[in-house]
Protein backbone atom coordinates (compact mmCIF):
# COMPACT_ATOMS: atom_id res chain seq x y z
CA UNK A 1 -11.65 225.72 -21.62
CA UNK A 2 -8.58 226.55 -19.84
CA UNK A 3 -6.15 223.88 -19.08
CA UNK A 4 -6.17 224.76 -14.83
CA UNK A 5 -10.13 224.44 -15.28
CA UNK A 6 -9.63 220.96 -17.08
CA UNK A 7 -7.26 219.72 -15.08
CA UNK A 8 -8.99 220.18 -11.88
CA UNK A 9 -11.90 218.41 -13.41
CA UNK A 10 -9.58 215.65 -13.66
CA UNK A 11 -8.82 215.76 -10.59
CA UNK A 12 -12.44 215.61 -9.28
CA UNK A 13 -13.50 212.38 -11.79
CA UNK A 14 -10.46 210.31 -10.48
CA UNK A 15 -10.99 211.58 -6.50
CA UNK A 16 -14.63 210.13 -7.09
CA UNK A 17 -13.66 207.05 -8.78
CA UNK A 18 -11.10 206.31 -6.12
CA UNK A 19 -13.82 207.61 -2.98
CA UNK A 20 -16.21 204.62 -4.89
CA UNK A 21 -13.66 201.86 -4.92
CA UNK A 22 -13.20 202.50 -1.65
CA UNK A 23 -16.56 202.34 -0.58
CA UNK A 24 -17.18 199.55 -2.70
CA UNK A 25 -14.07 197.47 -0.94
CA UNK A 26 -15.90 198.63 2.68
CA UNK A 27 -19.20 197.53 1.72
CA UNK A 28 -17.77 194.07 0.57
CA UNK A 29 -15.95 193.70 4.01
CA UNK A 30 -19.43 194.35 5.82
CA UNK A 31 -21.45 191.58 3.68
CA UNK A 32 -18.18 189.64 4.16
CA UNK A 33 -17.91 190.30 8.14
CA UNK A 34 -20.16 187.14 9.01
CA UNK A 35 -17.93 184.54 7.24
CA UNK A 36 -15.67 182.29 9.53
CA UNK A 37 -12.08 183.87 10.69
CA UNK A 38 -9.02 181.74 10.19
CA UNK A 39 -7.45 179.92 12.83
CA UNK A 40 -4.27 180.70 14.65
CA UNK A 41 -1.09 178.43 14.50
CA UNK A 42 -1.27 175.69 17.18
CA UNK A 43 1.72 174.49 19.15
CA UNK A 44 1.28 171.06 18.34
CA UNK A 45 1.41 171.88 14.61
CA UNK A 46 4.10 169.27 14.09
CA UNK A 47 7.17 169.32 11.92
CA UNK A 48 7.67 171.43 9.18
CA UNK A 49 7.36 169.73 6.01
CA UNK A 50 8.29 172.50 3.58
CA UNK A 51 8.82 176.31 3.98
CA UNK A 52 8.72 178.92 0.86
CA UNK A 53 8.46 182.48 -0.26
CA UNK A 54 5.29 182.94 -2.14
CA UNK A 55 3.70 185.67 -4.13
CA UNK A 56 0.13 185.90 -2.30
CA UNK A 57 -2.53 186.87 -5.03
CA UNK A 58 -6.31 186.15 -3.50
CA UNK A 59 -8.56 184.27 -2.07
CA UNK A 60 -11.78 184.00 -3.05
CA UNK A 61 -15.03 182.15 -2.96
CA UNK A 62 -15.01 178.32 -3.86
CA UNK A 63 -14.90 178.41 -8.16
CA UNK A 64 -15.47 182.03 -7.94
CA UNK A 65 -12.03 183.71 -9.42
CA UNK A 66 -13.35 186.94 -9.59
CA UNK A 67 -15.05 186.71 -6.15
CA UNK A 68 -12.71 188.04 -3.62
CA UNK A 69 -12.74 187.46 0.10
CA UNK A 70 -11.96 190.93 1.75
CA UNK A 71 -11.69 189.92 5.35
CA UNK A 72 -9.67 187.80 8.03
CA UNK A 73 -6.14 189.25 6.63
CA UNK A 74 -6.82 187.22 3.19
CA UNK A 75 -8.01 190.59 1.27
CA UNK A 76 -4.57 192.18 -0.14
CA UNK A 77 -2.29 190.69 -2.48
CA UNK A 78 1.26 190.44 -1.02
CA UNK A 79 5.21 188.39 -0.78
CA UNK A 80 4.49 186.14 1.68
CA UNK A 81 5.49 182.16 2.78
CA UNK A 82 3.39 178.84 2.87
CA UNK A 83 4.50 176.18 5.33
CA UNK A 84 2.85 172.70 4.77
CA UNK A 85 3.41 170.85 8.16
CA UNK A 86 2.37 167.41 9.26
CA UNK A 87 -1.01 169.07 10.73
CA UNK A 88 -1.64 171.89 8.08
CA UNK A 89 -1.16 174.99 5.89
CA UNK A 90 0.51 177.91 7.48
CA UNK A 91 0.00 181.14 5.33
CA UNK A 92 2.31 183.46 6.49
CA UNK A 93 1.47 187.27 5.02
CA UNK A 94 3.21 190.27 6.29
CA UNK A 95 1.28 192.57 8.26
CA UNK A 96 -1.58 189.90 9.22
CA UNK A 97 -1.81 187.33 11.86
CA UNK A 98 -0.26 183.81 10.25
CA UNK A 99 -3.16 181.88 8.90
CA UNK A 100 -3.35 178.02 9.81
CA UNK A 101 -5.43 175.94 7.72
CA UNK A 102 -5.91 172.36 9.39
CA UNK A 103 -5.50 169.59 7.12
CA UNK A 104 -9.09 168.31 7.79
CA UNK A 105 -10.21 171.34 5.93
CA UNK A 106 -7.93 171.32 2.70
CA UNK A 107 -10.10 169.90 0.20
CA UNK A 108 -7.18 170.15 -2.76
CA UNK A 109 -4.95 171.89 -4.97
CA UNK A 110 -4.94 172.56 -8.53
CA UNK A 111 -3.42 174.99 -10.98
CA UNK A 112 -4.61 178.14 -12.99
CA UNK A 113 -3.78 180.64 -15.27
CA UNK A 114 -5.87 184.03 -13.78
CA UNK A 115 -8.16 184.51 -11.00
CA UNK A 116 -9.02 188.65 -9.96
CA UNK A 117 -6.59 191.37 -10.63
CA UNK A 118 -4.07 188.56 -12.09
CA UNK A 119 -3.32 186.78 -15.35
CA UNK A 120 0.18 184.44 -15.96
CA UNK A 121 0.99 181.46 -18.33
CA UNK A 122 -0.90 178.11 -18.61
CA UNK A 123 -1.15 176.80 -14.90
CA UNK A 124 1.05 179.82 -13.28
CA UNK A 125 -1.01 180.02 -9.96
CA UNK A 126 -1.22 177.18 -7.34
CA UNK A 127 -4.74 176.64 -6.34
CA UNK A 128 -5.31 175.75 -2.46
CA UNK A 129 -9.22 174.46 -1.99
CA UNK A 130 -10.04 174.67 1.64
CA UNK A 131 -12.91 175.75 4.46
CA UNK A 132 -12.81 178.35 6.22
CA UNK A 133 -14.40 177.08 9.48
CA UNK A 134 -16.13 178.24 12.78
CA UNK A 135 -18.35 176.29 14.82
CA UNK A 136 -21.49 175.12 12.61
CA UNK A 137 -20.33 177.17 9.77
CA UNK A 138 -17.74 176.59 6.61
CA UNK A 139 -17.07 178.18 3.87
CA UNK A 140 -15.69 176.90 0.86
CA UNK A 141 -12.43 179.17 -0.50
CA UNK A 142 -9.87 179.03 -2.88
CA UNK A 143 -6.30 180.70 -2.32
CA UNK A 144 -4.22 181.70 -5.24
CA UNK A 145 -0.39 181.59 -5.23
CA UNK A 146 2.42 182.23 -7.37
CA UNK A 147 5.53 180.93 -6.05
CA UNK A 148 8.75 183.31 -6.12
CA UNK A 149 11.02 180.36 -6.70
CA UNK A 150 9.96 178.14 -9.30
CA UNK A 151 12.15 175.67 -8.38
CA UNK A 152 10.25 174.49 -4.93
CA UNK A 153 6.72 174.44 -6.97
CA UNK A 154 6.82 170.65 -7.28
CA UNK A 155 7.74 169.87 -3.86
CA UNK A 156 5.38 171.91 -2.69
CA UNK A 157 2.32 170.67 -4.43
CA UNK A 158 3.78 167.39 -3.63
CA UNK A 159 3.63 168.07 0.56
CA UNK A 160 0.24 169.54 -0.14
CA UNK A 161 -1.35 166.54 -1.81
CA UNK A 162 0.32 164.61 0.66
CA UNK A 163 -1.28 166.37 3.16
CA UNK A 164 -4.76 165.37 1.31
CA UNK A 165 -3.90 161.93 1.77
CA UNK A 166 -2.88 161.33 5.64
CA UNK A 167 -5.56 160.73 7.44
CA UNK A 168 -6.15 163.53 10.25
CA UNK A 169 -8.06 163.23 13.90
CA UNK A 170 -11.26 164.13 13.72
CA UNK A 171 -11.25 164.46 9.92
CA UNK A 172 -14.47 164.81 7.99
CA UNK A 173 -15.16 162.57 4.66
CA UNK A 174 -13.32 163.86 2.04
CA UNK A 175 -15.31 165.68 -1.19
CA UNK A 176 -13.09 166.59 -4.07
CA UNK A 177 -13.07 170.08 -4.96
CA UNK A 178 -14.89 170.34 -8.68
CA UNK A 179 -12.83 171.14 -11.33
CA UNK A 180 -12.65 174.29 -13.27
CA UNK A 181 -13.53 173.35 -16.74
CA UNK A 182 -16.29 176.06 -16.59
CA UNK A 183 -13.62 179.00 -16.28
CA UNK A 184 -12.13 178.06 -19.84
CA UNK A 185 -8.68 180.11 -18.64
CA UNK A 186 -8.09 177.65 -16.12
CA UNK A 187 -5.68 175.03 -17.37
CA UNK A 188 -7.00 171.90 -18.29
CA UNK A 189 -4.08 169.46 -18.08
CA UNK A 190 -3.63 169.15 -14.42
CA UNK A 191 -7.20 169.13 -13.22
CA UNK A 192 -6.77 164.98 -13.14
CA UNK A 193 -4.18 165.86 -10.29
CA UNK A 194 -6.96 167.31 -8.03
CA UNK A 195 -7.04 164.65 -4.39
């Protein structure tokens, strides 16, 4: 077979695979177009508690790594910052409307080693647990990060969990996110930590 005849073969296969993916990622944001959008940044969102650059990597569906949420700006992996302030979360991702997550609807944060599209060392990725929330509806989510500067990690689990702690208006009773020991890549060592 001549080599123009094989190469436009080629051609054809990866055209079709990449015509699939993307109707696979549309048809994901259609069964996904009913869950609850995230909220946008109050004014009252009080002081800033920490600010960093992070390396976004997914969300996805509560203790679902591989189960990624393809709507409300959360779908694309990308550099962007988290801001813990006294009232919340502010995910910050270039391109998308900033994110707020209230702190009534953190649930906790943990560590792990891969979720989709992403594997690193023993406890790598920070794991935010939180609700995505609309009226009578919430979803239950998980956010993975990877932070660009190792050197803030600490603090900012810290701010997080202390976050978890302060009581909020209007806040809900509190249910611990489960641990991961069914994913056997997630680390083990920290899941003690979870508030």
């Amino acid at each position: 077979m001549d080599r123009p005849v094989l190469m436009g073969i080629v051609l054809v296969v990866l055209v079709g695979l990449l015509a699939l993916m993307y109707l696979g990622w549309r048809g994901r944001q259609r069964r996904q177009s009913g869950l609850p959008k995230t909220q946008p940044v109050p004014a009252d969102r009080g002081a800033d508690l920490i600010s960093t650059e992070v390396f976004y990597v997914a969300t996805t569906m509560a203790n679902e790594p591989l189960n990624r949420v393809a709507v409300s700006g959360l779908g694309y992996r990308a550099r962007a910052s988290v801001t813990v302030s006294e009232r919340g979360v502010i995910l910050a991702i270039p391109g998308e409307a900033d994110a707020f997550i209230p702190a009534a609807h953190l649930r906790g944060v943990d560590r792990a080693t891969w979720t989709i599209d992403r594997v690193v060392e023993k406890g790598g990725l920070i794991v935010l647990a939180w609700n995505l929330t609309a009226d009578d509806t919430t979803v239950a989510v998980d956010s993975y990060l990877r932070l660009a500067d190792g050197s803030t990690e600490a603090a900012l689990v810290s701010a997080m969990r202390e976050l978890l702690r302060t009581p909020q208006p209007q806040n809900p009773v509190h249910t611990p996110i489960p641990t991961h020991t069914q994913i056997p890549m997630h680390t083990q060592g920290h899941q003690g930590d979870i508030e």
